[in-house]
N, C-alpha and C. Protein backbone atom coordinates (compact mmCIF):
# COMPACT_ATOMS: atom_id res chain seq x y z
N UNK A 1 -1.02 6.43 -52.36
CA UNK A 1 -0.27 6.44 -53.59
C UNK A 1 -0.29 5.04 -54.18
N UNK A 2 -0.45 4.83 -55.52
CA UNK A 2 -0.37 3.80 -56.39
C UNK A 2 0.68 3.75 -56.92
N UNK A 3 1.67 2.40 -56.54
CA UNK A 3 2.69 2.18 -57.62
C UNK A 3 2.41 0.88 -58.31
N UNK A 4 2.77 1.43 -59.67
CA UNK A 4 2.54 0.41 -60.72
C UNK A 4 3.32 -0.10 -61.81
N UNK A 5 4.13 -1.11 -61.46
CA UNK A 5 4.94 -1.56 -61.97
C UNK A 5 5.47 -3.17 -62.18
N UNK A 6 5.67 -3.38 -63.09
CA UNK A 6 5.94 -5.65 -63.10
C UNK A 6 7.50 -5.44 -62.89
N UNK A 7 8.20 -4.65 -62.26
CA UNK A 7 9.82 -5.14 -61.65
C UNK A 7 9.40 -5.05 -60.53
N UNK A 8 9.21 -6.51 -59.84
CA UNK A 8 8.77 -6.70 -58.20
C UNK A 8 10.37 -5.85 -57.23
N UNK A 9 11.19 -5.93 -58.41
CA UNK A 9 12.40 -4.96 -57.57
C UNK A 9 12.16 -3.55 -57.31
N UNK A 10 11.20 -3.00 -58.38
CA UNK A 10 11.23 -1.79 -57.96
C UNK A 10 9.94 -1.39 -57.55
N UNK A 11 9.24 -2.15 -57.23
CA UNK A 11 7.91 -2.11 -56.57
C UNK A 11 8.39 -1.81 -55.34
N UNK A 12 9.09 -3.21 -54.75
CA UNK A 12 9.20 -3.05 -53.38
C UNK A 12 10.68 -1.87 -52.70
N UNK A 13 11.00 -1.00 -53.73
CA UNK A 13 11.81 -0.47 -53.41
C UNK A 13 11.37 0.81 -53.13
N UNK A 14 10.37 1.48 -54.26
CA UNK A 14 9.41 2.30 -54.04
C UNK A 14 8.54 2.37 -53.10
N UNK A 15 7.65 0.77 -52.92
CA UNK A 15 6.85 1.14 -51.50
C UNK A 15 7.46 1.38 -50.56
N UNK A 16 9.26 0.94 -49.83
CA UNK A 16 9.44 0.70 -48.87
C UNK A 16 10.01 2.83 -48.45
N UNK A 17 10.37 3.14 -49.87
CA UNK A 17 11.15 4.50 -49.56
C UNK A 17 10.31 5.33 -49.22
N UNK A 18 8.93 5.27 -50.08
CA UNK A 18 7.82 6.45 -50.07
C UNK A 18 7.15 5.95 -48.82
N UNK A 19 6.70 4.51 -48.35
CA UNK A 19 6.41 4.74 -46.74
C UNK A 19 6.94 5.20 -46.00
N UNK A 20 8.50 5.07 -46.24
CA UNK A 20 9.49 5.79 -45.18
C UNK A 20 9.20 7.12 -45.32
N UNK A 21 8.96 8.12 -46.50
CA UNK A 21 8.62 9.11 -46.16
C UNK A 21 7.51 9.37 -46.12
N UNK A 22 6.52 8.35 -45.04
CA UNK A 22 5.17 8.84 -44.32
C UNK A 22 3.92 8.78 -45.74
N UNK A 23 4.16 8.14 -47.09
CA UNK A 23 2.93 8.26 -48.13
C UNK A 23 2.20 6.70 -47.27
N UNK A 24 1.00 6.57 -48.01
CA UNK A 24 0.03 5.20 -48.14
C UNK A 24 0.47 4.82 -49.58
N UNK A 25 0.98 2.89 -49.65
CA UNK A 25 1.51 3.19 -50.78
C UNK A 25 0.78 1.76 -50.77
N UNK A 26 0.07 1.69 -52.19
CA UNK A 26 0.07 0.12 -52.65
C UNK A 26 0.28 -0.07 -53.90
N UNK A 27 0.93 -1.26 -53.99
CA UNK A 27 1.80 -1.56 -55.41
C UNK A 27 0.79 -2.53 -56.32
N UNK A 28 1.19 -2.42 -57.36
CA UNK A 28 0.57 -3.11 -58.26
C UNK A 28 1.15 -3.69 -59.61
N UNK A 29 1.42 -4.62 -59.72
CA UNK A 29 2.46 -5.41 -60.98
C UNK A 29 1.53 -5.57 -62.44
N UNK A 30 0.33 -4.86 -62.70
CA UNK A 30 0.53 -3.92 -64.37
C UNK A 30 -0.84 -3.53 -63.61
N UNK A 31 -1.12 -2.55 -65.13
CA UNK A 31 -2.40 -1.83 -65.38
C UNK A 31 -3.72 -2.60 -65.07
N UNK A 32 -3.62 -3.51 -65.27
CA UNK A 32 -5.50 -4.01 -64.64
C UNK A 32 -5.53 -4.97 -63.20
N UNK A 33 -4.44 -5.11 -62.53
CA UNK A 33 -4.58 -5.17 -60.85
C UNK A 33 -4.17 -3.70 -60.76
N UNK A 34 -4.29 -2.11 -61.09
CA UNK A 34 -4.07 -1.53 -60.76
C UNK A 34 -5.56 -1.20 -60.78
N UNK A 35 -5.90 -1.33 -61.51
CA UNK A 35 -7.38 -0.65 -62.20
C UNK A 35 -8.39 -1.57 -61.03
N UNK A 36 -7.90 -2.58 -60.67
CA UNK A 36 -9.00 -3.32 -59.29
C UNK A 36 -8.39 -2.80 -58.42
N UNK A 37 -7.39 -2.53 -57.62
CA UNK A 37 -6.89 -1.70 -57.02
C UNK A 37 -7.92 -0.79 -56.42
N UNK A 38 -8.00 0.38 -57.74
CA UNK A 38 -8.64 1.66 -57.71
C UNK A 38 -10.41 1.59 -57.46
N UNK A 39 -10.61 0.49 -57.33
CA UNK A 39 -12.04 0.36 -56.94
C UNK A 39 -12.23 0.23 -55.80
N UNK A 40 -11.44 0.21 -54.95
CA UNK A 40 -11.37 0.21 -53.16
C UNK A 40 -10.38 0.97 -52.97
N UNK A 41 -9.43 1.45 -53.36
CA UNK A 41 -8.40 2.63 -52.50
C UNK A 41 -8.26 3.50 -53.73
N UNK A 42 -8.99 5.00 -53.17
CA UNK A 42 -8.38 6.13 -54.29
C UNK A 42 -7.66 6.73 -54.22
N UNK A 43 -6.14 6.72 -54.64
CA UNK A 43 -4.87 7.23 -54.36
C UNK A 43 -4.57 8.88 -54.95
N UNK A 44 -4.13 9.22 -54.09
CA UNK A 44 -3.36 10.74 -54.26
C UNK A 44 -2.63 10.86 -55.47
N UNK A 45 -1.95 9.93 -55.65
CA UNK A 45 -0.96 9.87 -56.96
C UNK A 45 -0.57 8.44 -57.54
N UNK A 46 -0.56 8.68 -58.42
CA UNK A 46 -0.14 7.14 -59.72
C UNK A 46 1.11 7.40 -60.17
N UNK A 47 1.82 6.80 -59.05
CA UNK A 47 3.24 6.39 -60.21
C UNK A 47 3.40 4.93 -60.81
N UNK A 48 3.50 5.56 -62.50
CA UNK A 48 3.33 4.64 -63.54
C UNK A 48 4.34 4.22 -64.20
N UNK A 49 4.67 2.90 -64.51
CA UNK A 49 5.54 2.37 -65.48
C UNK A 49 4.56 2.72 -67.06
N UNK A 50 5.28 2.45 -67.99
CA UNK A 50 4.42 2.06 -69.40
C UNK A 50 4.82 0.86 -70.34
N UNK A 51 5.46 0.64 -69.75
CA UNK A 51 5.68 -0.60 -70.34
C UNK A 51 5.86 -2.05 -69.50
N UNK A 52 4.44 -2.62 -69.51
CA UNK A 52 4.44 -3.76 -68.78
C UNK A 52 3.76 -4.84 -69.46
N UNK A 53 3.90 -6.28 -69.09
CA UNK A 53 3.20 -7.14 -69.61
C UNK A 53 1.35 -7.02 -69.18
N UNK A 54 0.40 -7.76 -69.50
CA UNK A 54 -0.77 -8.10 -69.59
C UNK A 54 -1.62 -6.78 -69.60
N UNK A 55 -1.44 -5.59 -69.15
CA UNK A 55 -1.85 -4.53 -69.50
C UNK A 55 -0.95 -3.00 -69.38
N UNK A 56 -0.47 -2.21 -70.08
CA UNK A 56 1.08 -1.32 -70.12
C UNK A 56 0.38 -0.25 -69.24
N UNK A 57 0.80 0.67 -69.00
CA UNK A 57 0.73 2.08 -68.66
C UNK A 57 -0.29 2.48 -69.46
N UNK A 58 -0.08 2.71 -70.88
CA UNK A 58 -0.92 3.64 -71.56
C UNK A 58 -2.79 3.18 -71.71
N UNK A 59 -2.33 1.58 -71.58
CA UNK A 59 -3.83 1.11 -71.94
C UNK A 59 -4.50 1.83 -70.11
N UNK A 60 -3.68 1.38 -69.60
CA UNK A 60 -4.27 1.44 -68.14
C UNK A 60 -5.23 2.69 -67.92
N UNK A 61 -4.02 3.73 -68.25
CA UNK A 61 -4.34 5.30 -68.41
C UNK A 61 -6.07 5.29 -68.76
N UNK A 62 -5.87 4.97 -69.75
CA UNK A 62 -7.12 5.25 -71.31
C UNK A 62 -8.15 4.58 -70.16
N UNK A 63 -8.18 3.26 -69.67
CA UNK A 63 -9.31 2.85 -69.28
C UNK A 63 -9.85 2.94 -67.69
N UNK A 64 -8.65 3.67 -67.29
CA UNK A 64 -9.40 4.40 -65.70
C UNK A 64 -9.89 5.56 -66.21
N UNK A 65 -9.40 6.34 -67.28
CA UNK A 65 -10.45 7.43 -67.77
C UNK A 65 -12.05 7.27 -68.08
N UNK A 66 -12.38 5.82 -68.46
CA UNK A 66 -13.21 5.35 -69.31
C UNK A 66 -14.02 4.92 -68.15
N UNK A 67 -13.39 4.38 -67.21
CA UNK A 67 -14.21 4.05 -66.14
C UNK A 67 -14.09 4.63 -64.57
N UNK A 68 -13.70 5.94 -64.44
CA UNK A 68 -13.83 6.51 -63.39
C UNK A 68 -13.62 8.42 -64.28
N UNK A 69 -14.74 8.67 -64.30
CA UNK A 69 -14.70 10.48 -65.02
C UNK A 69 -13.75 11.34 -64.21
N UNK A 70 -13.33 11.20 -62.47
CA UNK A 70 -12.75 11.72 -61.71
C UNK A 70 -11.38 11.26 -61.87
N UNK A 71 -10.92 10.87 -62.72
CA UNK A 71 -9.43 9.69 -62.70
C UNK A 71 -8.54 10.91 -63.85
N UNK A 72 -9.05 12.11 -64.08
CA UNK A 72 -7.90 13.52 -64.78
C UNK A 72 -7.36 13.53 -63.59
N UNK A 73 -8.19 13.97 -62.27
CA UNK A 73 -8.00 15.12 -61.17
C UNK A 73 -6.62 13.90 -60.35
N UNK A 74 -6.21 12.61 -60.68
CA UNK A 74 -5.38 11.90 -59.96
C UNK A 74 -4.14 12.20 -60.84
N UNK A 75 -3.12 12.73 -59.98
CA UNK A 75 -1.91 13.38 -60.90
C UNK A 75 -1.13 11.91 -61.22
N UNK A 76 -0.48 11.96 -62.25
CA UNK A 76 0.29 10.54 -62.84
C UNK A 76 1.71 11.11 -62.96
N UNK A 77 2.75 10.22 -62.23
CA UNK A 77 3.79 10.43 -62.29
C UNK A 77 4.61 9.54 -63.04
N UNK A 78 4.69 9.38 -64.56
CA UNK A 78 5.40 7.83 -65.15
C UNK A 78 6.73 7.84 -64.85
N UNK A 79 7.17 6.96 -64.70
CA UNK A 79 8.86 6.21 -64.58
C UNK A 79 8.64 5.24 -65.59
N UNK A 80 9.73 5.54 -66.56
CA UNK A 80 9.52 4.60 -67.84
C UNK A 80 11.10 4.18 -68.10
N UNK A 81 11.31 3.27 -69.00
CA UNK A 81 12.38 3.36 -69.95
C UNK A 81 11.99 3.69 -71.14
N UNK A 82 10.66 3.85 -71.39
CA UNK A 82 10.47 4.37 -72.86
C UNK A 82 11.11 5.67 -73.71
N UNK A 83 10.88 4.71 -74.66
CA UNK A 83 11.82 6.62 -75.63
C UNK A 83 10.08 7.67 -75.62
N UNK A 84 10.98 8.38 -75.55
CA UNK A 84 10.20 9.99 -75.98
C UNK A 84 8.57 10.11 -74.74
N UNK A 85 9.74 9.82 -73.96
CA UNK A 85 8.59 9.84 -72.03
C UNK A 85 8.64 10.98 -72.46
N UNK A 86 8.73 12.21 -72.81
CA UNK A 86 8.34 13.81 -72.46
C UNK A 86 6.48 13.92 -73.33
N UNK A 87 6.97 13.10 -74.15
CA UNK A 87 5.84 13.01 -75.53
C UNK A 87 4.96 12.56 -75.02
N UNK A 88 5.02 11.37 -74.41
CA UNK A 88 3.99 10.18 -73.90
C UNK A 88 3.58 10.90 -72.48
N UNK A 89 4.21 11.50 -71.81
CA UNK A 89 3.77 12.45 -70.78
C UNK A 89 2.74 13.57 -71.30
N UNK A 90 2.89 14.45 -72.35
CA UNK A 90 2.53 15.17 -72.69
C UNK A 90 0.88 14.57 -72.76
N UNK A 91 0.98 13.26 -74.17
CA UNK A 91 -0.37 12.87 -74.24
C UNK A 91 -1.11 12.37 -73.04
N UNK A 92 -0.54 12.17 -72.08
CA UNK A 92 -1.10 11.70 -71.04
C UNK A 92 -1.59 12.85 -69.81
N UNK A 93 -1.23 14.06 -69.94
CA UNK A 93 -1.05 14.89 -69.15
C UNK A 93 -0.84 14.66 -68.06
N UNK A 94 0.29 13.71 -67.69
CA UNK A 94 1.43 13.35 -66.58
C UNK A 94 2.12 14.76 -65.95
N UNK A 95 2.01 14.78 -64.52
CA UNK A 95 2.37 15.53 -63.60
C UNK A 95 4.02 15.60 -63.60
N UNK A 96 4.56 14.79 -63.91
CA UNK A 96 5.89 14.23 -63.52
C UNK A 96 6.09 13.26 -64.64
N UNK A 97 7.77 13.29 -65.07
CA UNK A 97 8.58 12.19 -65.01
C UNK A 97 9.51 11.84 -64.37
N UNK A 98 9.81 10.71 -64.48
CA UNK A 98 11.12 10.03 -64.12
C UNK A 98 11.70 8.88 -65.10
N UNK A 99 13.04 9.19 -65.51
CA UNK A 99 13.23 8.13 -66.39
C UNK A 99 14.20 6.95 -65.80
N UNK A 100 13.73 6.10 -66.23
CA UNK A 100 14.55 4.42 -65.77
C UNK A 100 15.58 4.49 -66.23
N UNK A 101 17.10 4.39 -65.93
CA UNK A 101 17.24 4.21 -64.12
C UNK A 101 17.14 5.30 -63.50
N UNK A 102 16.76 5.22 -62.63
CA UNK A 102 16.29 7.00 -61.70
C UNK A 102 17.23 6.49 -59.86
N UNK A 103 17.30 7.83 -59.76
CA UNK A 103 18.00 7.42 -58.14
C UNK A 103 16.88 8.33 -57.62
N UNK A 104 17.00 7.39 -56.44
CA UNK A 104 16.11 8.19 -55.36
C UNK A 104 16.32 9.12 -54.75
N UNK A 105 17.23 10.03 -55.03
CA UNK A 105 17.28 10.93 -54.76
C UNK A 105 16.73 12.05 -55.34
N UNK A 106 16.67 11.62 -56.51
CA UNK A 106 16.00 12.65 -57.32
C UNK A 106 14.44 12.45 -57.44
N UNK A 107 14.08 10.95 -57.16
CA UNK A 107 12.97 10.77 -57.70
C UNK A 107 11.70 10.92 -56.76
N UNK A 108 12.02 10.93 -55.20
CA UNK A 108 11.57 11.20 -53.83
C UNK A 108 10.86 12.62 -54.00
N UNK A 109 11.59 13.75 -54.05
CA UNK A 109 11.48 15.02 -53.95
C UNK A 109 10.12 15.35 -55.04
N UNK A 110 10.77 14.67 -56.81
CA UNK A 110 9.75 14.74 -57.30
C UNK A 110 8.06 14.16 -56.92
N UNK A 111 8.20 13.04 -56.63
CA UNK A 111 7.02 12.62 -56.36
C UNK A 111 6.57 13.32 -55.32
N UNK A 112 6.83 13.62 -54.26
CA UNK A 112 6.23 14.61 -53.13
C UNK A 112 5.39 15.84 -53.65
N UNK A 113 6.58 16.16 -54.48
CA UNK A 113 5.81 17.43 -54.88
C UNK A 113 4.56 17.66 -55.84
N UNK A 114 4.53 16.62 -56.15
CA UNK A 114 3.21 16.31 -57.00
C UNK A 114 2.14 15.51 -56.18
N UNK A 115 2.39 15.14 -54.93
CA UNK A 115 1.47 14.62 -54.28
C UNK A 115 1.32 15.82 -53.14
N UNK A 116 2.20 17.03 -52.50
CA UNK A 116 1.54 18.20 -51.89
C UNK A 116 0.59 18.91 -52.64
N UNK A 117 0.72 19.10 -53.86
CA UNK A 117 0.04 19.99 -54.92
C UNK A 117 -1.53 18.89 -55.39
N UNK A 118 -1.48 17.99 -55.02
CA UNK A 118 -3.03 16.99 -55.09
C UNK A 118 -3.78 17.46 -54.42
């Protein structure tokens, strides 16, 4: 699993919960160390911020499409604070949301279930 996000708080809060529940998780603080990332580990699932500095969510999206043809079949789960995440999900054909602030309680279950169904 890929998490991708520039709040080093919730990077390491995410890797530490989703290892606890048994995922492979590596984090990544925006879209293009995510995108080098993805050239040595191909992850089950992308959970995405969209709004980050030096490259956001959406550019990221657009250009692992552009440079990996197999990068639909990786389900994307965004966690945003953005307005109108259902919309921006939609264009993205995102598996999942979660909106910022999210508890883990809710947000665990979701992500699983979009990474059994991968």
């Amino acid at each position: 699993m890929l998490v991708v996000d520039d709040d080093p708080d919730i990077r390491e809060l995410l890797f530490t919960a989703l290892e606890d529940e048994g995922f492979e998780v590596v984090p990544a603080g925006n879209g293009r160390e995510a995108l080098a990332i993805i050239r040595t580990f191909r992850p089950d699932v992308i959970v995405l911020d969209l709004m980050m500095p030096v490259m956001d969510g959406w550019q990221f999206a657009s250009e692992l499409r552009i440079r990996d043809e197999g990068a639909e079949d990786i389900p994307t789960v965004l966690l945003s604070a953005a307005r109108d995440l259902r919309a921006h999900a939609e264009a993205m054909s995102a598996a999942e949301i979660i909106e910022k602030p999210f508890d883990l309680a809710d947000l665990l279950p979701k992500i699983a279930r979009v990474a059994s169904a991968a």
